[in-house]
C-alpha atoms as a PDB file:
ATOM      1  CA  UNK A   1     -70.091 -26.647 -32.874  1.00  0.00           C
ATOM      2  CA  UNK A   2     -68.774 -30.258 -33.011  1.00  0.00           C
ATOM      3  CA  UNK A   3     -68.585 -31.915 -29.884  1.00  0.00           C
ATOM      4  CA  UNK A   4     -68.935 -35.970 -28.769  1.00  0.00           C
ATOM      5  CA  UNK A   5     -69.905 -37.097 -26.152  1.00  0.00           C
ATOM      6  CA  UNK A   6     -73.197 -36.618 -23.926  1.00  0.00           C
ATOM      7  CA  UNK A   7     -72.663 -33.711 -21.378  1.00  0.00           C
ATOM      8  CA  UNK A   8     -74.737 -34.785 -18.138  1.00  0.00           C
ATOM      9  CA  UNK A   9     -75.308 -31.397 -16.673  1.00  0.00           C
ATOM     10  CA  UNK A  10     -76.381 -30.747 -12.877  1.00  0.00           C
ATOM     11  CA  UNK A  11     -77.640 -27.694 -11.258  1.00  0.00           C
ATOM     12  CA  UNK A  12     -76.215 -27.354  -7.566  1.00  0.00           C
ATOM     13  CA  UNK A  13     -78.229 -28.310  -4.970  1.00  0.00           C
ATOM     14  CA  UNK A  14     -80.586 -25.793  -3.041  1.00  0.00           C
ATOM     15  CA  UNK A  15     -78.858 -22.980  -1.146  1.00  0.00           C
ATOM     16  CA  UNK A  16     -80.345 -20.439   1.843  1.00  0.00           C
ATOM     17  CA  UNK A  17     -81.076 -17.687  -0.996  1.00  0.00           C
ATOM     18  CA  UNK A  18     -82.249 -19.983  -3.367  1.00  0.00           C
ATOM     19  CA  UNK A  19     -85.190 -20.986  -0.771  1.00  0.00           C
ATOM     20  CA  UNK A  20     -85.472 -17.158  -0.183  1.00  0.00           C
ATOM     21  CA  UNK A  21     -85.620 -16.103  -3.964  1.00  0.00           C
ATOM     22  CA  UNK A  22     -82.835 -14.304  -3.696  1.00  0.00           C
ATOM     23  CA  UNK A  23     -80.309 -14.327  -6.892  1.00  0.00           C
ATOM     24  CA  UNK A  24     -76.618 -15.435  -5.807  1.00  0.00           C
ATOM     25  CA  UNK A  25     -74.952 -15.267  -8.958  1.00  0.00           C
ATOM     26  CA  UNK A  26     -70.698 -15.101  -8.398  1.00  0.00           C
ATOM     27  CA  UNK A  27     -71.813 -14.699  -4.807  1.00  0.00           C
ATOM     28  CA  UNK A  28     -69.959 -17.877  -2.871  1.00  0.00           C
ATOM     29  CA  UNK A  29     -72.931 -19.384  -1.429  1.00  0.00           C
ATOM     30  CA  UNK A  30     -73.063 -22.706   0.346  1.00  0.00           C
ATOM     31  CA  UNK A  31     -75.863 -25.825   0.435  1.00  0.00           C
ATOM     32  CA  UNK A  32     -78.513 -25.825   2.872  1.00  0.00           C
ATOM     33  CA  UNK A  33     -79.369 -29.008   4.128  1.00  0.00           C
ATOM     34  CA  UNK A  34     -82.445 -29.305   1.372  1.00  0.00           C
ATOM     35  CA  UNK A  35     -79.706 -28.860  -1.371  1.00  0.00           C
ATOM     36  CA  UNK A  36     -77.277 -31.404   0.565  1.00  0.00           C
ATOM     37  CA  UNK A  37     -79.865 -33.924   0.648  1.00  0.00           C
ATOM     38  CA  UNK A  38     -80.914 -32.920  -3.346  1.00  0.00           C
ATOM     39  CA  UNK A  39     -77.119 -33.907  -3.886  1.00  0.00           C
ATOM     40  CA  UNK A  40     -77.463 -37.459  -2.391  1.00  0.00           C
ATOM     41  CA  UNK A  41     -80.848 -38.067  -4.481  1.00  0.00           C
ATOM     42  CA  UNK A  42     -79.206 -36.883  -7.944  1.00  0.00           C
ATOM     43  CA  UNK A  43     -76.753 -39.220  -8.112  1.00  0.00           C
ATOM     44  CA  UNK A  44     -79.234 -41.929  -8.472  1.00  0.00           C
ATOM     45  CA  UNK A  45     -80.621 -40.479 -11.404  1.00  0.00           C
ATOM     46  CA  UNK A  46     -77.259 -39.393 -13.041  1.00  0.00           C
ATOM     47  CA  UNK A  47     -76.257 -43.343 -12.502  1.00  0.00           C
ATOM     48  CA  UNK A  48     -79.556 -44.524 -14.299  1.00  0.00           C
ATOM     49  CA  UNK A  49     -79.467 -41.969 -16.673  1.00  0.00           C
ATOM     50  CA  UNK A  50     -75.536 -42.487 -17.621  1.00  0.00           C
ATOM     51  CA  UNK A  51     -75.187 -45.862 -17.154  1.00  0.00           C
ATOM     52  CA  UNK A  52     -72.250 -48.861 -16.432  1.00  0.00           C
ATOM     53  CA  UNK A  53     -69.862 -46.054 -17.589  1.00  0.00           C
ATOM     54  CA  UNK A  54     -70.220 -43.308 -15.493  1.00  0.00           C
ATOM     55  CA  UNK A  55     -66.924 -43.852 -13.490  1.00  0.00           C
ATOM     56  CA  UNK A  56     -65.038 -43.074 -17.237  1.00  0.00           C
ATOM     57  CA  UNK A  57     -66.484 -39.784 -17.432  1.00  0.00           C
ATOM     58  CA  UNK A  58     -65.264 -36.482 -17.161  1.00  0.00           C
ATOM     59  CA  UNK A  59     -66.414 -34.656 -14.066  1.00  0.00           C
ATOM     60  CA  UNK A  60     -65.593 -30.854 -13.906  1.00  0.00           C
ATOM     61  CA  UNK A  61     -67.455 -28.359 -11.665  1.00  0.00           C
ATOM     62  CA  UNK A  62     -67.826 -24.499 -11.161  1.00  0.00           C
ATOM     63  CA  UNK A  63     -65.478 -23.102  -8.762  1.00  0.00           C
ATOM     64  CA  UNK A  64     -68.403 -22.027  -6.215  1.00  0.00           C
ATOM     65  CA  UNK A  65     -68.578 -23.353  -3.187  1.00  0.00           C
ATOM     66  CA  UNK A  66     -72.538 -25.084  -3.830  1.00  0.00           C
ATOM     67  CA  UNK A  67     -71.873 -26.518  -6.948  1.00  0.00           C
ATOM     68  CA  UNK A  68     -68.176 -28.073  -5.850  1.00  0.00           C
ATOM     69  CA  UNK A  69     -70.061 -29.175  -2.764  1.00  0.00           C
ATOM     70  CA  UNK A  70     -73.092 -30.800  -4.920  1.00  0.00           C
ATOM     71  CA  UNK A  71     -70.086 -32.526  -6.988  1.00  0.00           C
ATOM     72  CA  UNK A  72     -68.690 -33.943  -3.881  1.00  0.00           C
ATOM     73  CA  UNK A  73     -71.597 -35.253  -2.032  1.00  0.00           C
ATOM     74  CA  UNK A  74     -72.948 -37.244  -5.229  1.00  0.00           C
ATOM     75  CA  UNK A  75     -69.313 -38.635  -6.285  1.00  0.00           C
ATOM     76  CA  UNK A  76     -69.845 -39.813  -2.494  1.00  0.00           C
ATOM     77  CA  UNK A  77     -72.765 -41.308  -3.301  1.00  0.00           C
ATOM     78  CA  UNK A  78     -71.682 -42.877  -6.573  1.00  0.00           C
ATOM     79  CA  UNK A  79     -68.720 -44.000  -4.809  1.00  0.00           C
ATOM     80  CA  UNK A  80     -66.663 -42.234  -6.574  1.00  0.00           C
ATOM     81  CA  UNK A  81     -63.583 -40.322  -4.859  1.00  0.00           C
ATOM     82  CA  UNK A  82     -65.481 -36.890  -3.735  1.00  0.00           C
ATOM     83  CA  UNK A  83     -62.476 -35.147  -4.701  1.00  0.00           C
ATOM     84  CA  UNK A  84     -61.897 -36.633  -8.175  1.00  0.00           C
ATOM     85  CA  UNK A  85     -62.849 -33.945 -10.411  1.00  0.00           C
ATOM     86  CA  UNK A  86     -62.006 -31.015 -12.077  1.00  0.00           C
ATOM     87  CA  UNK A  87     -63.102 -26.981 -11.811  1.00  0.00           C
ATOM     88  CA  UNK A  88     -63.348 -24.876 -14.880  1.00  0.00           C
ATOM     89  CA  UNK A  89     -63.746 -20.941 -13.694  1.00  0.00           C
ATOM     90  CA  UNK A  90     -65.751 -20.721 -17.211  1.00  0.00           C
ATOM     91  CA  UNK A  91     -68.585 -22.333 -15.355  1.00  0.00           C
ATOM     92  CA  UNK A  92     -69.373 -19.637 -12.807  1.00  0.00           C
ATOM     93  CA  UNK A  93     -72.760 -18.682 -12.543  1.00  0.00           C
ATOM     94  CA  UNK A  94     -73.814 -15.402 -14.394  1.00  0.00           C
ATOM     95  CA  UNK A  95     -73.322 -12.025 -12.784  1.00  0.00           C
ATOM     96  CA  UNK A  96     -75.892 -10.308 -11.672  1.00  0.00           C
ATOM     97  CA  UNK A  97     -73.742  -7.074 -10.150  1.00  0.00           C
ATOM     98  CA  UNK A  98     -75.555  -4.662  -7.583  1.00  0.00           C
ATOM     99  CA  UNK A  99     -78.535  -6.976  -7.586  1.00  0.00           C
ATOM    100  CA  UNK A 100     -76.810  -9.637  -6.073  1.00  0.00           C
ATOM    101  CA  UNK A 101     -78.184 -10.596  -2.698  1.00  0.00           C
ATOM    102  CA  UNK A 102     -81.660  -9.016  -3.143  1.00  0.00           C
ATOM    103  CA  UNK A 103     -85.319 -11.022  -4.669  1.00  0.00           C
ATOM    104  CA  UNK A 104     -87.169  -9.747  -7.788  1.00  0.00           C
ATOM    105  CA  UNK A 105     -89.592  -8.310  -5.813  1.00  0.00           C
ATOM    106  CA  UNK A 106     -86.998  -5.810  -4.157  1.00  0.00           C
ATOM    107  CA  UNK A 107     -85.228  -5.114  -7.270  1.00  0.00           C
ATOM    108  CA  UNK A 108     -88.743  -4.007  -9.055  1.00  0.00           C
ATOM    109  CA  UNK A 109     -89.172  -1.975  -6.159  1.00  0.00           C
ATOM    110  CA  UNK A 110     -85.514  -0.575  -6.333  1.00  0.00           C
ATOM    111  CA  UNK A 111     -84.417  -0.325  -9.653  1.00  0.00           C
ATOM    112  CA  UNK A 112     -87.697  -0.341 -12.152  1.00  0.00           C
ATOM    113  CA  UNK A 113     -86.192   0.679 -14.659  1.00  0.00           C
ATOM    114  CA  UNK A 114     -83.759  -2.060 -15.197  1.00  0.00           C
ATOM    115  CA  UNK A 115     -86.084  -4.821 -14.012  1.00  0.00           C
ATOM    116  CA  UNK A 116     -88.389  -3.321 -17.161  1.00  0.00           C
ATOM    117  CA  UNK A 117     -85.244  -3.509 -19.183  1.00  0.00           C
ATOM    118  CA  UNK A 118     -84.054  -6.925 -18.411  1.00  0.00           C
ATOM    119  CA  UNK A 119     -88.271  -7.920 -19.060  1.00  0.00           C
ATOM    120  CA  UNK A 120     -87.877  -6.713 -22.408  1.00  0.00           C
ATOM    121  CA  UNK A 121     -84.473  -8.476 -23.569  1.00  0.00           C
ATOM    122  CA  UNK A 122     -83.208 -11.194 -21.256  1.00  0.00           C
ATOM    123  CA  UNK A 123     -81.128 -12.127 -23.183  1.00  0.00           C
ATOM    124  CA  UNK A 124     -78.868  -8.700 -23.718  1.00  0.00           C
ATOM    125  CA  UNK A 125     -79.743  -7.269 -20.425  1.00  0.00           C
ATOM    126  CA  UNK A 126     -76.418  -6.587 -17.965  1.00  0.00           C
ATOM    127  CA  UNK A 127     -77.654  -5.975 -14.728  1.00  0.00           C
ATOM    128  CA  UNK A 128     -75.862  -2.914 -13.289  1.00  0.00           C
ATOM    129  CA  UNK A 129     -72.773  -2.681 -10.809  1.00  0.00           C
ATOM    130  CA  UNK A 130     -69.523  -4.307 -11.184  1.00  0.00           C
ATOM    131  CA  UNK A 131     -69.548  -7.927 -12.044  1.00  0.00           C
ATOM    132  CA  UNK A 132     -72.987  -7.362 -13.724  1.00  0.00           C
ATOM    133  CA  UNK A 133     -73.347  -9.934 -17.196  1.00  0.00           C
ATOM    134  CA  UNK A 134     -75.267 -10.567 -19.818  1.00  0.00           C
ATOM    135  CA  UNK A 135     -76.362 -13.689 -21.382  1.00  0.00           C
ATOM    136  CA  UNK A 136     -74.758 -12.842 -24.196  1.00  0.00           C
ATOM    137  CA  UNK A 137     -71.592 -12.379 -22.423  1.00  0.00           C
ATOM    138  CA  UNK A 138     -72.444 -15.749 -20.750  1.00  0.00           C
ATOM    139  CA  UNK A 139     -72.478 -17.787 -23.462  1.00  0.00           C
ATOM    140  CA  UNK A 140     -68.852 -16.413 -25.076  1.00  0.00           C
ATOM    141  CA  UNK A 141     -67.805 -17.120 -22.076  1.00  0.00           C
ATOM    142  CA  UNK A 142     -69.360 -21.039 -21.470  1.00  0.00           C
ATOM    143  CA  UNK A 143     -69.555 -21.910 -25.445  1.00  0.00           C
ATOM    144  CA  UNK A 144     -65.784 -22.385 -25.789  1.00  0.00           C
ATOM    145  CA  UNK A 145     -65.969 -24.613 -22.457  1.00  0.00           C
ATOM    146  CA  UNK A 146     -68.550 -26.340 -23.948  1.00  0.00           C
ATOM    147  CA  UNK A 147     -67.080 -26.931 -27.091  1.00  0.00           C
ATOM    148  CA  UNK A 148     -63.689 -28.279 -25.555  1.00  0.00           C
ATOM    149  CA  UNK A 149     -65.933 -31.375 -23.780  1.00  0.00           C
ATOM    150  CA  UNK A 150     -64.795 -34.551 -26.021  1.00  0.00           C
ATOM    151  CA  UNK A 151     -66.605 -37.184 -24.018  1.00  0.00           C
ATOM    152  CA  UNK A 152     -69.282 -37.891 -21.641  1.00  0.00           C
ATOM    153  CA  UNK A 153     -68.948 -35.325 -19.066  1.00  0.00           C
ATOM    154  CA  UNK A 154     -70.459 -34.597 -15.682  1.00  0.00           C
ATOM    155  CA  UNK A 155     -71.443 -30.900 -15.362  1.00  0.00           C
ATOM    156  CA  UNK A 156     -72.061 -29.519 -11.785  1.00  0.00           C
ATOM    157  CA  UNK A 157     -72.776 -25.659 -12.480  1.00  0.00           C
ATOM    158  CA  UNK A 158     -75.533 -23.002 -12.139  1.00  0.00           C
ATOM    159  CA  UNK A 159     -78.874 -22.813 -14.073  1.00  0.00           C
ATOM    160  CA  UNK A 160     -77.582 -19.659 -15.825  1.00  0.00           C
ATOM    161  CA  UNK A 161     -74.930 -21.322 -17.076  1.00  0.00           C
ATOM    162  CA  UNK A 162     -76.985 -24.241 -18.412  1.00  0.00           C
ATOM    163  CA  UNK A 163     -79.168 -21.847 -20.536  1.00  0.00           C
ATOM    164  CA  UNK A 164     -76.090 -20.396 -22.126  1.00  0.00           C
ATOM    165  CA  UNK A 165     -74.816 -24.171 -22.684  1.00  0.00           C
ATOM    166  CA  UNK A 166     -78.693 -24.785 -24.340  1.00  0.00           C
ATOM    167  CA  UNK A 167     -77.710 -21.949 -26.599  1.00  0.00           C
ATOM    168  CA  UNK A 168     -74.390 -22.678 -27.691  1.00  0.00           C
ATOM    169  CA  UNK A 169     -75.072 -26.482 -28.792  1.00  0.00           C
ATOM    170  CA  UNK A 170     -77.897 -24.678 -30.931  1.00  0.00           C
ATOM    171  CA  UNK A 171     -81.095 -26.097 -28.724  1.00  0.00           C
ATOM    172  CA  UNK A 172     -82.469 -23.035 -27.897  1.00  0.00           C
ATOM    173  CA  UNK A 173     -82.348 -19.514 -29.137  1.00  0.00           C
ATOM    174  CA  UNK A 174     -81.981 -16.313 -27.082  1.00  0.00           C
ATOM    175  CA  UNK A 175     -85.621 -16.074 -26.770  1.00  0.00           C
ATOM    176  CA  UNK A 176     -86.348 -19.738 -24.940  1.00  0.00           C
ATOM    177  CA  UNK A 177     -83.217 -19.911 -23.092  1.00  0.00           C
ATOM    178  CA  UNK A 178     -83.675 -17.060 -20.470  1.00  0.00           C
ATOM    179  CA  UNK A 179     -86.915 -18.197 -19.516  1.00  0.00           C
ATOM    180  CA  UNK A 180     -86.280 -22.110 -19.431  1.00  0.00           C
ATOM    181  CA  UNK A 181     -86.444 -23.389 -15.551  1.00  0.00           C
ATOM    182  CA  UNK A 182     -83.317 -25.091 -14.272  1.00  0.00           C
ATOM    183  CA  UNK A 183     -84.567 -27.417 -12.325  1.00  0.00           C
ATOM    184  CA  UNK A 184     -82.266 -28.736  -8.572  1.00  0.00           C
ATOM    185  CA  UNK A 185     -82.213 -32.192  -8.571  1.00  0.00           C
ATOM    186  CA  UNK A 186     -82.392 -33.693 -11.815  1.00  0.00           C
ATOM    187  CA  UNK A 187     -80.421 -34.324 -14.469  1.00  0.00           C
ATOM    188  CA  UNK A 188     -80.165 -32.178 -18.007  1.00  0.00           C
ATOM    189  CA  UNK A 189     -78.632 -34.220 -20.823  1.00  0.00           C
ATOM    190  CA  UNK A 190     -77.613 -32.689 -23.384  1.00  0.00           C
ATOM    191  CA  UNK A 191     -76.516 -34.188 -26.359  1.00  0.00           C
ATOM    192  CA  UNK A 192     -76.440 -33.294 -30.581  1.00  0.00           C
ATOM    193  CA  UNK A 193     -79.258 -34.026 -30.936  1.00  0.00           C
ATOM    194  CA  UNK A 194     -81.030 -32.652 -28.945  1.00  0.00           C
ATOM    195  CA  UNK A 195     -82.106 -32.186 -24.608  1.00  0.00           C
ATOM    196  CA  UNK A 196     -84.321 -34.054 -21.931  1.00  0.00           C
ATOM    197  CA  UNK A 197     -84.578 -34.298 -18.188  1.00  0.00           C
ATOM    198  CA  UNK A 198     -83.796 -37.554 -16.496  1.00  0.00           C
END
């Protein structure tokens, strides 16, 4: 995949389920004042980490409501119009289906069985009920996306959809990806050669 360009790439800021453990996925979710204030903070690092440039960048967001709100409360602090960026429905956060709503623990307890499947292959694993995705689905989905970025890009999305971005630039395989921890505010750059956190 040829792409130029530096993609900074931002998790949205902490959430009511997040701080309960509970797995949102295309559920429309808002910031809790933890991930409002983690939205302030990570604009100083994407500044230091991008540079005098910043302001040419492309800025495009997920269409849920956390990460468009994480977008507009660092553009704030950057400066930067709040509403001066795009939304790209490719970046949704990965389905999780019936689960939706509930922790790990209560899913073991629940459904077993496909908490032992998704243990076993991550990556393949399509949690059940409507709206329910795989990684694998994830990534056909967010590798085009991905792929379409020609220049240094702010990313405000989910930590789903950063694995699947890991895996389409050819950083991680299938077997890292699903287990790496997206981390709320910092900063994941990802360019060809390679990934850090800043």
């Amino acid at each position: 995949m040829r792409r130029l360009g530096t993609i900074y790439f931002i998790r949205h800021g902490q959430t009511a389920w997040n701080a309960e453990g509970r797995l949102q996925g295309s559920r429309d979710t808002d910031l809790n004042s933890q991930g409002e204030t983690q939205a302030a903070a990570v604009a100083e690092r994407l500044a230091a980490a991008a540079g005098p440039t910043l302001a040419e960048a492309d800025f495009v967001a997920s269409p849920l409501k956390r990460t468009r709100r994480t977008m507009e409360i660092l553009r704030g602090a950057l400066g930067l119009d709040p509403d001066g960026y795009r939304i790209d429905p490719r970046l949704r956060e990965i389905g999780f289906g019936s689960w939706e709503g509930s922790t790990w623990a209560e899913i073991r307890r629940r459904d077993p069985a496909g908490a032992a499947g998704r243990d076993r292959d991550r990556w393949h694993y399509r949690p059940p009920g409507q709206g329910g995705e795989s990684y694998a689905a994830l990534v056909e989905r967010v590798g085009p996306m991905i792929a379409g970025l020609d220049r240094d890009t702010v990313v405000v999305a989910h930590g789903g959809v950063a694995r699947a971005a890991l895996v389409a630039l050819g950083h991680l395989d299938i077997y890292a990806a699903p287990r790496l921890g997206i981390r709320q505010g910092e900063v994941l750059i990802l360019e060809p050669g390679g990934w850090r956190w800043a």
